[in-house]
C-alpha atoms as a PDB file:
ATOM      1  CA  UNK A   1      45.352 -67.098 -32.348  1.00  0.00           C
ATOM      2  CA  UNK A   2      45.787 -63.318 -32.541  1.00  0.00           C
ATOM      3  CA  UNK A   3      49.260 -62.387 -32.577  1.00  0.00           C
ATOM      4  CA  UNK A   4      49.152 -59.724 -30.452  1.00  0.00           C
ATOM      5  CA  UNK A   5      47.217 -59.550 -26.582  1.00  0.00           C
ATOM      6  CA  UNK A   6      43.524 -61.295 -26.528  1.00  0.00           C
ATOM      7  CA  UNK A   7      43.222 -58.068 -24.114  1.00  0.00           C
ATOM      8  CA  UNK A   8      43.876 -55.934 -26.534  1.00  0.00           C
ATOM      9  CA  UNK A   9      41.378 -56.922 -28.791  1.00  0.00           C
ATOM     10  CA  UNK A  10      38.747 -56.930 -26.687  1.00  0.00           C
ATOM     11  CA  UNK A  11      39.372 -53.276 -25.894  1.00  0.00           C
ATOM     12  CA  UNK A  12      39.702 -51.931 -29.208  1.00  0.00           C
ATOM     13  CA  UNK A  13      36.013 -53.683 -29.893  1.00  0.00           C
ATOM     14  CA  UNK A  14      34.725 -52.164 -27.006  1.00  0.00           C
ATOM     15  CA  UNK A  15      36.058 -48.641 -28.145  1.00  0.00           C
ATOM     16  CA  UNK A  16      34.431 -49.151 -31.596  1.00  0.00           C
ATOM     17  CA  UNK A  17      31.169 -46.956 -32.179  1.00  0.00           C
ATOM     18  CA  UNK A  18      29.955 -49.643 -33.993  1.00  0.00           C
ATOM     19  CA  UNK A  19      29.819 -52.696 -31.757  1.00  0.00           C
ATOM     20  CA  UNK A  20      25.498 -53.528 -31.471  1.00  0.00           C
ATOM     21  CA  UNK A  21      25.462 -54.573 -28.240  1.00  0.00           C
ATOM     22  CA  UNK A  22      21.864 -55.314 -27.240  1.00  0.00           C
ATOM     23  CA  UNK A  23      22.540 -55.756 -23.795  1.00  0.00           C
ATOM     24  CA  UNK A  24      19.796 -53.529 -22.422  1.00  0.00           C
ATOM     25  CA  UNK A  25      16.457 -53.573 -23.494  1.00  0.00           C
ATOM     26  CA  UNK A  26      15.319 -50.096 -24.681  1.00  0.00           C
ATOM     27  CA  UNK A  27      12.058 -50.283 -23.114  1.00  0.00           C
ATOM     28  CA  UNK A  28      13.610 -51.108 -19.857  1.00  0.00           C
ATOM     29  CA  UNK A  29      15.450 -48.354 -20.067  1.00  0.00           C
ATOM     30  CA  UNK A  30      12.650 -45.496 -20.972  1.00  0.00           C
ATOM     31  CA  UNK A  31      10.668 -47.106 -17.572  1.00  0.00           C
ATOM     32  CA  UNK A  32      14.122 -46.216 -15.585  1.00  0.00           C
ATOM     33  CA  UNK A  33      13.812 -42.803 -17.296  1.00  0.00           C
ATOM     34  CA  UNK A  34       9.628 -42.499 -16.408  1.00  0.00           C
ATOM     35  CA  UNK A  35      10.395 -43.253 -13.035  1.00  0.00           C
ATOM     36  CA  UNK A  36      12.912 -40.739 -12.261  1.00  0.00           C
ATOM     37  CA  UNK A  37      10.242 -38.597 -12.874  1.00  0.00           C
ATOM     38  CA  UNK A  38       7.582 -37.271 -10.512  1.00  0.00           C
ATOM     39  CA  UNK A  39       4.622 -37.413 -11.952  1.00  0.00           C
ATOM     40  CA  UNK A  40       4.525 -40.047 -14.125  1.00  0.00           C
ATOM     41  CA  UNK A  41       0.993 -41.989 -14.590  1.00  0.00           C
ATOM     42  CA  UNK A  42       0.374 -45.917 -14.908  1.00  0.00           C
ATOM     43  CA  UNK A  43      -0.979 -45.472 -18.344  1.00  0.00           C
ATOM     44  CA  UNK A  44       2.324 -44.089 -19.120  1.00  0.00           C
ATOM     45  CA  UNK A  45       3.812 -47.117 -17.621  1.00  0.00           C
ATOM     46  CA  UNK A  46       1.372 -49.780 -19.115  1.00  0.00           C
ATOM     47  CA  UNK A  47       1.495 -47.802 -22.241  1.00  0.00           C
ATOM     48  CA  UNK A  48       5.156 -48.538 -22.789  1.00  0.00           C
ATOM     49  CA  UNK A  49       5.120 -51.930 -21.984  1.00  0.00           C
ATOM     50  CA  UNK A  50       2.337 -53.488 -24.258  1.00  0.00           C
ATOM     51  CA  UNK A  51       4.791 -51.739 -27.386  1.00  0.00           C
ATOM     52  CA  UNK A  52       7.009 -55.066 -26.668  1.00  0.00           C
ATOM     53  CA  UNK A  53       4.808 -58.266 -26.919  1.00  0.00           C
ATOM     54  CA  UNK A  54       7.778 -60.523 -25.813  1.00  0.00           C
ATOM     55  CA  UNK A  55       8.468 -57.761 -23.028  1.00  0.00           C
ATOM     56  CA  UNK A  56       4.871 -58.018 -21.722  1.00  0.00           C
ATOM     57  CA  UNK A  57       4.542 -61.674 -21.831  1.00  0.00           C
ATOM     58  CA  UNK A  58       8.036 -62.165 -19.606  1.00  0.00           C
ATOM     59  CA  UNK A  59       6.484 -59.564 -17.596  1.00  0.00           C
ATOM     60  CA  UNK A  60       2.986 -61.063 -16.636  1.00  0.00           C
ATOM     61  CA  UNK A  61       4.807 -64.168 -16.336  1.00  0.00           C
ATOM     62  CA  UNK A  62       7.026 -63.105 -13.580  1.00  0.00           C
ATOM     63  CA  UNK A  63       4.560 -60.908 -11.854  1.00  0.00           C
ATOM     64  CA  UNK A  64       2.742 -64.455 -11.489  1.00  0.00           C
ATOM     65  CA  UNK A  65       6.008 -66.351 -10.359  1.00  0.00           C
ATOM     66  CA  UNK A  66       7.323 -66.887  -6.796  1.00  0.00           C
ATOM     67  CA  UNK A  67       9.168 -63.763  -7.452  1.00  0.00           C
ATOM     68  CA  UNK A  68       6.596 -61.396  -6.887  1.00  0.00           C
ATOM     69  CA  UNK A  69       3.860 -64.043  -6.034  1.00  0.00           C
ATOM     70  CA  UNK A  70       0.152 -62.501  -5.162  1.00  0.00           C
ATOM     71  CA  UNK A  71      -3.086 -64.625  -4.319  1.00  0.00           C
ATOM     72  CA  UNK A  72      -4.493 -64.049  -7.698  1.00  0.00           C
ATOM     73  CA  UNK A  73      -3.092 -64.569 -11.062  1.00  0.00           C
ATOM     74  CA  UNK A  74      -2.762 -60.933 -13.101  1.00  0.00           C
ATOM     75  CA  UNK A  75      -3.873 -61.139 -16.407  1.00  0.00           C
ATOM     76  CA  UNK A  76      -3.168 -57.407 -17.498  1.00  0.00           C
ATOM     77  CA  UNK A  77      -0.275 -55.187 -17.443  1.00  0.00           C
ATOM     78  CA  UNK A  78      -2.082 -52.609 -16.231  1.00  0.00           C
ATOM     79  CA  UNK A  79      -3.013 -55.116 -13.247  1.00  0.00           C
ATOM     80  CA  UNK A  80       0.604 -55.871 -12.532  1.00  0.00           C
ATOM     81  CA  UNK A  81       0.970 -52.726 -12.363  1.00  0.00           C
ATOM     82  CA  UNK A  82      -1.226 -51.593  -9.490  1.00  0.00           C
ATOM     83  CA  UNK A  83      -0.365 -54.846  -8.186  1.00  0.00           C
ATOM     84  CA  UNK A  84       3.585 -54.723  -8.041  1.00  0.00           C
ATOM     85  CA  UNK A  85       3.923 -50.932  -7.886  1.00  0.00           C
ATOM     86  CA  UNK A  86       5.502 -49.271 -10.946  1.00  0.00           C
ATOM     87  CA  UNK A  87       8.658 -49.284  -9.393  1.00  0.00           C
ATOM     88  CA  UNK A  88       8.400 -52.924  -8.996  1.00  0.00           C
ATOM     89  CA  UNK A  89       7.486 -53.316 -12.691  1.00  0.00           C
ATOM     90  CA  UNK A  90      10.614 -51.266 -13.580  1.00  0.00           C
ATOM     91  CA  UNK A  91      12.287 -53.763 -11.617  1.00  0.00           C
ATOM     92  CA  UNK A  92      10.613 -56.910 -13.250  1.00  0.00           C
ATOM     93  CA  UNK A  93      11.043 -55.196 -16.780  1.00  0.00           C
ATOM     94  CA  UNK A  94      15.111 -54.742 -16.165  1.00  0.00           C
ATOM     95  CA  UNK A  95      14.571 -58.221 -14.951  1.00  0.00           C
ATOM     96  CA  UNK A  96      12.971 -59.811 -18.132  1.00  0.00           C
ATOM     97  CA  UNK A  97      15.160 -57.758 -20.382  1.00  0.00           C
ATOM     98  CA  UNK A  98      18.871 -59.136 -18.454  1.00  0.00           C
ATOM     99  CA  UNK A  99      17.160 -62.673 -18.371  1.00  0.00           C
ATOM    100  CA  UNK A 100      16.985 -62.991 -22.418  1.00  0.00           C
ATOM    101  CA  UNK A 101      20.822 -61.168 -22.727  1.00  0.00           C
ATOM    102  CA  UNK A 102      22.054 -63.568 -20.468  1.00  0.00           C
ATOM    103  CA  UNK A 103      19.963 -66.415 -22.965  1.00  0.00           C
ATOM    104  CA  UNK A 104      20.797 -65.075 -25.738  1.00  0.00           C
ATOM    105  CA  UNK A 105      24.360 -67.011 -26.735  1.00  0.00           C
ATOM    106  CA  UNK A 106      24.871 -69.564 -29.128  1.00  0.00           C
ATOM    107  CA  UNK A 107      28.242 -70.808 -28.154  1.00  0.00           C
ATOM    108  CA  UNK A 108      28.210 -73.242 -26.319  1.00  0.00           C
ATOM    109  CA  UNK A 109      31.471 -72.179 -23.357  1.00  0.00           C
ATOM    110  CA  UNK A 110      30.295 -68.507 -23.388  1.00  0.00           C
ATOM    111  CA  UNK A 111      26.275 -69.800 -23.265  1.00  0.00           C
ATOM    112  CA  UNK A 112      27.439 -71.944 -19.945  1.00  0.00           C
ATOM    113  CA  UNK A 113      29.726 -68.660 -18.638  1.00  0.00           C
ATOM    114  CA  UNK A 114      26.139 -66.446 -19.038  1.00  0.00           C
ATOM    115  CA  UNK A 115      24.447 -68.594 -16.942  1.00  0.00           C
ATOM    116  CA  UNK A 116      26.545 -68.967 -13.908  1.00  0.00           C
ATOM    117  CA  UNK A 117      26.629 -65.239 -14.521  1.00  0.00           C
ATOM    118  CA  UNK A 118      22.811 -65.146 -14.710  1.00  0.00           C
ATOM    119  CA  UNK A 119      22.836 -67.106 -11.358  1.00  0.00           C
ATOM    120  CA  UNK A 120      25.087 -64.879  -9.652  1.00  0.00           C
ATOM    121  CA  UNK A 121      23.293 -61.491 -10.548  1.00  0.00           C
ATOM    122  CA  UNK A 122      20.030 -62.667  -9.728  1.00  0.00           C
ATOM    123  CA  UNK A 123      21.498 -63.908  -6.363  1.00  0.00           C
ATOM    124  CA  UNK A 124      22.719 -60.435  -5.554  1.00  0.00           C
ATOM    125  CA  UNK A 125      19.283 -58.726  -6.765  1.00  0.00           C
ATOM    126  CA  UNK A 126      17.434 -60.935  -4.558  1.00  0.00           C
ATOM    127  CA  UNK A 127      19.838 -60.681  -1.828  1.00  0.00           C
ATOM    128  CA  UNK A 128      20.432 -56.845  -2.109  1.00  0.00           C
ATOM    129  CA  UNK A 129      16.739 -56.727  -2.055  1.00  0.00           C
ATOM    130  CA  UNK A 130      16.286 -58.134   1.023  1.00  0.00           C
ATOM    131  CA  UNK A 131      19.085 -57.115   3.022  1.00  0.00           C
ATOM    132  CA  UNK A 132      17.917 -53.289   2.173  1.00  0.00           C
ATOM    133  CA  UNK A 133      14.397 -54.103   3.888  1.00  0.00           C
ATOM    134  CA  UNK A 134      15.560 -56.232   6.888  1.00  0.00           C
ATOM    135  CA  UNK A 135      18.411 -53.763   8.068  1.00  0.00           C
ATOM    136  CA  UNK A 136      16.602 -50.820   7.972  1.00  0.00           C
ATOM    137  CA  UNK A 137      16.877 -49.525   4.435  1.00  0.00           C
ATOM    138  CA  UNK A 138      13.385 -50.591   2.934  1.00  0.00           C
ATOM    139  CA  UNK A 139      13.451 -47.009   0.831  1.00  0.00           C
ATOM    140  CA  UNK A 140      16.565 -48.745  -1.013  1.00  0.00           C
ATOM    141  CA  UNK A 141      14.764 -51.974  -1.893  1.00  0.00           C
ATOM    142  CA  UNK A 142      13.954 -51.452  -5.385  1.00  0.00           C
ATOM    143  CA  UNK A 143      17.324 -49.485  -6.144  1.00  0.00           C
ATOM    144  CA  UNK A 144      18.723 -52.419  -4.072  1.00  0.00           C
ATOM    145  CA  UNK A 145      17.227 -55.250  -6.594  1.00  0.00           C
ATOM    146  CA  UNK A 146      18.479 -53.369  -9.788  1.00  0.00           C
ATOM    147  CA  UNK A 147      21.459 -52.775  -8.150  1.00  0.00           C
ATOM    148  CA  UNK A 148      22.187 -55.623  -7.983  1.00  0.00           C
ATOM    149  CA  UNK A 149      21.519 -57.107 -10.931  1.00  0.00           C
ATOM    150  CA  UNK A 150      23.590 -54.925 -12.726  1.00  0.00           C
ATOM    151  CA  UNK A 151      26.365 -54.808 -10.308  1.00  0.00           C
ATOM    152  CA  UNK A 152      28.650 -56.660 -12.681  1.00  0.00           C
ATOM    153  CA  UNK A 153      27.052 -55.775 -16.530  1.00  0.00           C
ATOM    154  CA  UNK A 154      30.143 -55.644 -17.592  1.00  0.00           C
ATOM    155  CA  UNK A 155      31.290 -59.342 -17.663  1.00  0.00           C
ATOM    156  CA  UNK A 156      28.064 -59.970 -20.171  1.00  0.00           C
ATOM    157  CA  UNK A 157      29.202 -57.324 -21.928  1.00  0.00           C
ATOM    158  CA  UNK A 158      32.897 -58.934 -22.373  1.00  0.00           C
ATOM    159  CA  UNK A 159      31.167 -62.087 -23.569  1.00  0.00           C
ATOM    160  CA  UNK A 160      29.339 -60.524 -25.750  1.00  0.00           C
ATOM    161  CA  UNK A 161      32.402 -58.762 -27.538  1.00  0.00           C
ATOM    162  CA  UNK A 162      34.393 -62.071 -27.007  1.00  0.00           C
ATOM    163  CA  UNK A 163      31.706 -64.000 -28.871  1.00  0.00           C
ATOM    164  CA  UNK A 164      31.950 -61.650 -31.520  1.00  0.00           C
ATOM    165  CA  UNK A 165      35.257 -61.367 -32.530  1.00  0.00           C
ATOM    166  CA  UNK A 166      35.509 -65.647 -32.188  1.00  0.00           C
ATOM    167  CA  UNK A 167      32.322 -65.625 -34.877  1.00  0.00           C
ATOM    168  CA  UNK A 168      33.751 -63.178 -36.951  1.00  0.00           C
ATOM    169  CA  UNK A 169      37.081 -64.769 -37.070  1.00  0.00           C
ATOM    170  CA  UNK A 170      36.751 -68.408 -38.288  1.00  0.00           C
ATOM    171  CA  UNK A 171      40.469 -69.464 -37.406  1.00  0.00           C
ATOM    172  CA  UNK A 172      39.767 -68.410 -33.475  1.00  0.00           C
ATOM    173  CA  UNK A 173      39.190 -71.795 -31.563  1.00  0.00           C
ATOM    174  CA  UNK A 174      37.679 -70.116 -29.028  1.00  0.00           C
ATOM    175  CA  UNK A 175      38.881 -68.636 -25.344  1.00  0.00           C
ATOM    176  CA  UNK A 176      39.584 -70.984 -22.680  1.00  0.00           C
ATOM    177  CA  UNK A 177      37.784 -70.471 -19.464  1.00  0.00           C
ATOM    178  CA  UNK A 178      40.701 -69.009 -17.165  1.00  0.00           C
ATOM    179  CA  UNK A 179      41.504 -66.290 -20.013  1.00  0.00           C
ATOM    180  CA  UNK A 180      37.649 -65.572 -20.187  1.00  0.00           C
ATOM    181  CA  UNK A 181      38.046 -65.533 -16.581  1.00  0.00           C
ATOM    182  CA  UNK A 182      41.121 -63.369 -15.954  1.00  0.00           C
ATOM    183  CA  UNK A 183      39.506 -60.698 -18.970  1.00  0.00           C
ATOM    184  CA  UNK A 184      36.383 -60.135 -17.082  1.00  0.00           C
ATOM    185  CA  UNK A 185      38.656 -59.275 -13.893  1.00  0.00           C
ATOM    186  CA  UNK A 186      40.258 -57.285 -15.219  1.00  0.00           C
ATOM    187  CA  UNK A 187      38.152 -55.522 -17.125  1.00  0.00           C
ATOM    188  CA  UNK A 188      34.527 -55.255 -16.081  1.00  0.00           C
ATOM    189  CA  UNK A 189      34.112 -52.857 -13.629  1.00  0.00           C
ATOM    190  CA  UNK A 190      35.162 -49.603 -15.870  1.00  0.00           C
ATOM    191  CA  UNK A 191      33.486 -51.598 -19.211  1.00  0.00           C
ATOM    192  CA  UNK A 192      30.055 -51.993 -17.099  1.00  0.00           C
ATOM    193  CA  UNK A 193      30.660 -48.342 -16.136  1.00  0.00           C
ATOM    194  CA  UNK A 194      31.182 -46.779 -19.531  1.00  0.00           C
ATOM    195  CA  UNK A 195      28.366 -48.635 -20.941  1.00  0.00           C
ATOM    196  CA  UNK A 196      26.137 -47.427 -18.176  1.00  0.00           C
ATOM    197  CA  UNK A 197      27.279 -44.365 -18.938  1.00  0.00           C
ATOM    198  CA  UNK A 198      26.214 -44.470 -22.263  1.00  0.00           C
ATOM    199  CA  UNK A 199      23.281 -45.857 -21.474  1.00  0.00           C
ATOM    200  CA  UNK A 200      22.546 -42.802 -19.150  1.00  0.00           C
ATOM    201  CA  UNK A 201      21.544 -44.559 -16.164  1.00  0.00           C
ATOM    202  CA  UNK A 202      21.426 -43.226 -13.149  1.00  0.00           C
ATOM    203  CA  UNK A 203      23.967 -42.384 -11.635  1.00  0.00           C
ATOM    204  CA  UNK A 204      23.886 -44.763  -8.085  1.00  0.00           C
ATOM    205  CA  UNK A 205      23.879 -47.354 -10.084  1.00  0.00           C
ATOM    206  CA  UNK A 206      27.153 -46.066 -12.397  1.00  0.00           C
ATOM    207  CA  UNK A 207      28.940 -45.616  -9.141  1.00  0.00           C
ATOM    208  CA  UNK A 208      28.049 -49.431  -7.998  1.00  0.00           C
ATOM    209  CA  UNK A 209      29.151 -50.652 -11.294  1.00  0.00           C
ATOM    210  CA  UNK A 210      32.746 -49.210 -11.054  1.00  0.00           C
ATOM    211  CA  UNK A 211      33.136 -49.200  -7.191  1.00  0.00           C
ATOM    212  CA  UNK A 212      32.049 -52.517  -6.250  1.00  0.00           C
ATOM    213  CA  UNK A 213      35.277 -54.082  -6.197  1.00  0.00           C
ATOM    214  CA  UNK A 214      37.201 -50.721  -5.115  1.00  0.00           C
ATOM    215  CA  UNK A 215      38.322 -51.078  -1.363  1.00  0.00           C
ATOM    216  CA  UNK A 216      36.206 -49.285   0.432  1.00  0.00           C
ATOM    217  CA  UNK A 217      37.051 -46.535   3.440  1.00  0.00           C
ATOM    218  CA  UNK A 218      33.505 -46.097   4.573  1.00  0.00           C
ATOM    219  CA  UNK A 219      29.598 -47.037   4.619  1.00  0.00           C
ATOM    220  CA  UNK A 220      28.676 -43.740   3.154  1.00  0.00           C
ATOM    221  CA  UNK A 221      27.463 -45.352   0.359  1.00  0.00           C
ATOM    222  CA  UNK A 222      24.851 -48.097   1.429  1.00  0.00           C
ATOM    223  CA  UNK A 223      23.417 -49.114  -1.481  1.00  0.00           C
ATOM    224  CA  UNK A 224      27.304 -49.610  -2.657  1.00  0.00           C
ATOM    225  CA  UNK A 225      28.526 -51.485   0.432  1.00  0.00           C
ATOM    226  CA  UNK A 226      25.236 -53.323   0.843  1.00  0.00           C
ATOM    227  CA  UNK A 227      25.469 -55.210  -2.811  1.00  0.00           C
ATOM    228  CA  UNK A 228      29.262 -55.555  -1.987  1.00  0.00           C
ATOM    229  CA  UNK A 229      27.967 -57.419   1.191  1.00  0.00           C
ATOM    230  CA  UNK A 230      25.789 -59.694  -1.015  1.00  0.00           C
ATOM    231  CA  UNK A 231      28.291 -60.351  -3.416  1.00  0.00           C
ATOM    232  CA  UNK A 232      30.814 -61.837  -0.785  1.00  0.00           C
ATOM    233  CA  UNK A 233      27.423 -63.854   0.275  1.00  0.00           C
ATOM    234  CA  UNK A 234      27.184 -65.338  -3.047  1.00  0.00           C
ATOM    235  CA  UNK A 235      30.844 -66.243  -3.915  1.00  0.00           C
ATOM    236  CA  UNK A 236      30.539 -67.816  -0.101  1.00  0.00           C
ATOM    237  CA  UNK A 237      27.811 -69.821  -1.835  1.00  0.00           C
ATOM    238  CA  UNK A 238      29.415 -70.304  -5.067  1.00  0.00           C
ATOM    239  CA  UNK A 239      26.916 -68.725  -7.287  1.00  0.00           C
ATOM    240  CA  UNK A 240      29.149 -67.679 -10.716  1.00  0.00           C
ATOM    241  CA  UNK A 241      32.445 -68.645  -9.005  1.00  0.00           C
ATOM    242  CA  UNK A 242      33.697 -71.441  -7.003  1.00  0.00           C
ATOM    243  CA  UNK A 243      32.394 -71.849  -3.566  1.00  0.00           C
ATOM    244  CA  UNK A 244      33.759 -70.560  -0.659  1.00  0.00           C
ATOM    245  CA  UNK A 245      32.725 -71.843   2.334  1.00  0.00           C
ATOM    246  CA  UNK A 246      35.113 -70.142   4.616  1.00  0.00           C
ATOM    247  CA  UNK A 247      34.553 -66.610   3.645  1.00  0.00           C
ATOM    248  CA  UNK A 248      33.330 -65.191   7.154  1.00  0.00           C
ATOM    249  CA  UNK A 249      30.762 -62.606   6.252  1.00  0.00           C
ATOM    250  CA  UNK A 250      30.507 -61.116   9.870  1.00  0.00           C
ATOM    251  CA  UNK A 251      34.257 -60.456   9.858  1.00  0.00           C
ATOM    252  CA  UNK A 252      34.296 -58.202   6.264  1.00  0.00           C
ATOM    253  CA  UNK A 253      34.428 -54.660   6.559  1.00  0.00           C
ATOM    254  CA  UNK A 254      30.928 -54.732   5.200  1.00  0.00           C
ATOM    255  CA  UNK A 255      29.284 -56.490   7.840  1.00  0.00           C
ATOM    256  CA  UNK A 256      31.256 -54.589  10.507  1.00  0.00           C
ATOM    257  CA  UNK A 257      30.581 -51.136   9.253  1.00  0.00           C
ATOM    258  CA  UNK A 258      26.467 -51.185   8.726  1.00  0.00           C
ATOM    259  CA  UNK A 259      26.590 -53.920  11.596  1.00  0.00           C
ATOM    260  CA  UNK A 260      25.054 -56.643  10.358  1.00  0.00           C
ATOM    261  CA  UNK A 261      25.152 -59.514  12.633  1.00  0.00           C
ATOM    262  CA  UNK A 262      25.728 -63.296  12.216  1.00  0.00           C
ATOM    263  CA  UNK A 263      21.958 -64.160  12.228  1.00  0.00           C
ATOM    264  CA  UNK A 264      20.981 -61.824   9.677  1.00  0.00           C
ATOM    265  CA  UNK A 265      23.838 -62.613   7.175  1.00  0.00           C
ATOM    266  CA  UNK A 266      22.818 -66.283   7.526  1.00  0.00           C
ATOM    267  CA  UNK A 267      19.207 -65.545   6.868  1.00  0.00           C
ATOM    268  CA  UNK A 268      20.763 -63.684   3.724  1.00  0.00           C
ATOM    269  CA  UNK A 269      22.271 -67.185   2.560  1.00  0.00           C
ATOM    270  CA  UNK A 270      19.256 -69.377   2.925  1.00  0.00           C
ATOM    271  CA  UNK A 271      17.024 -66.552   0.836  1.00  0.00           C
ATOM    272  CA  UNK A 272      19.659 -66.444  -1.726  1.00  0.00           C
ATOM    273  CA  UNK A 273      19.916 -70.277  -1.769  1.00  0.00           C
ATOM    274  CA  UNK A 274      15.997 -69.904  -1.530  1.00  0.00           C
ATOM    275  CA  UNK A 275      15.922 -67.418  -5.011  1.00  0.00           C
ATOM    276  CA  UNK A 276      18.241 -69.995  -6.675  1.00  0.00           C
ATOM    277  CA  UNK A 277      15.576 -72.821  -6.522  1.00  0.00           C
ATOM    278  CA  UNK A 278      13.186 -70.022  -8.179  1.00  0.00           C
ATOM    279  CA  UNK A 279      15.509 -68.966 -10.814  1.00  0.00           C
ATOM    280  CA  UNK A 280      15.981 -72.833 -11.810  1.00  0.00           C
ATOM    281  CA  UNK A 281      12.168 -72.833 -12.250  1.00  0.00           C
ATOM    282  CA  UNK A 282      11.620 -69.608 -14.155  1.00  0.00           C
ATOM    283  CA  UNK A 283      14.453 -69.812 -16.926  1.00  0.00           C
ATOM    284  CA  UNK A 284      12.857 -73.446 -17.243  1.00  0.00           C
ATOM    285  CA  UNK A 285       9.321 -72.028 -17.478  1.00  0.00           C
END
């Protein structure tokens, strides 16, 4: 083992210019970048897309899976397109690209950690998602699904770094689960935000990234206290952490503040529960 903090080398790797973290897909990213703009055009869309074969392929696939399920199979980008919405494909693409970095570990204990972290961040897409439509925030519902999913980039980032420095050094037996555990913690929040940073994404998402575990004074932020809301709703369900079945979701100061009521955060649980079942059947697909 190191002689000095695990902690501490795990920082210094993030600080280094050189780390390749592939953690975002490029393409993804330019579609973010598209869409901020006004007048962008499908065949700008579609146009970006068919550069990545693998990226189109995940793409048709999940604009033909429960996800995003229409009567007809789409056999063209440019018909998932006009089917989903371009926002929807930004979405879908953000979605493809996190599903293979969350895949994409060989180690065993860190490939088992990305998946319960996979589980979790698809939970609070979905569940951001549809909390943003039912309680009067439809406008937020695609900000509300990437939101989401990114809410907590920064633990797959720590993995990656921490499955780094244990291939690069021969003599490291690897990290046990608590320490994994307890770095992540600690660490995540500001991590995910610099690399978002870096990344130049936009900004509500930035602020979700660092602030979703900050205690918060007021709703003022809804897309920030909504995915906090979700995320209690899926460590109530257990999805990356332990279950906890006594975490009262109508008593948090979430729930309370955009007042949310009992019904409504129960039908949250069963469509998270619901998006699990789908998740299980796409990464099998």
């Amino acid at each position: 083992m190191h002689s000095r903090p695990f902690v501490e080398v795990v920082k210094e790797q993030l600080e280094s210019e050189s780390l390749n973290l592939p953690v975002f897909h490029p393409i993804a990213l330019k579609l973010q970048g598209i869409l901020a703009a006004t007048d962008f055009s499908i065949d700008q869309v579609v146009a970006l897309i068919i550069k990545d074969q693998a990226l189109t392929s995940q793409i048709l696939r999940l604009a033909n899976s429960a996800f995003f399920s229409g009567l007809a199979k789409v056999t063209t980008i440019t018909d998932a397109v006009i089917r989903l919405g371009a926002r929807e494909i930004a979405s879908v693409a953000m979605l493809a690209s996190q599903q293979s970095s969350y895949n994409s570990f060989t180690m065993p204990e860190l490939k088992s950690h990305s998946q319960l972290l996979w589980k979790h961040a698809i939970g609070c897409a979905i569940g951001t998602r549809w909390l943003c439509e039912k309680s009067g925030y439809k406008q937020l519902a695609q900000e509300g699904f990437i939101a989401g999913l990114l809410h907590d980039i920064g633990c797959l980032l720590i993995l990656r770094v921490l499955e780094g420095i244990m291939l690069a050094d021969s003599g490291q037996k690897g990290v046990s689960r608590e320490l994994t555990n307890e770095i992540m913690t600690a660490m995540h929040a500001e991590t995910g935000y610099q690399l978002m940073q870096k990344w130049n994404l936009p900004e509500i998402y930035c602020t979700i990234v660092r602030d979703h575990h900050k205690e918060q004074s007021d709703t003022s932020d809804v897309l920030l206290t909504l995915v906090r809301l979700v995320d209690h709703a899926c460590r109530k369900l257990g999805l990356g952490s332990p279950p906890e079945p006594n975490l009262m979701l109508a008593a948090t100061f979430e729930a309370q503040g955009m007042g949310i009521k009992e019904i409504m955060l129960a039908e949250l649980e069963i469509t998270i529960e619901d998006a699990m079942e789908m998740v299980t059947v796409t990464s099998a697909a």
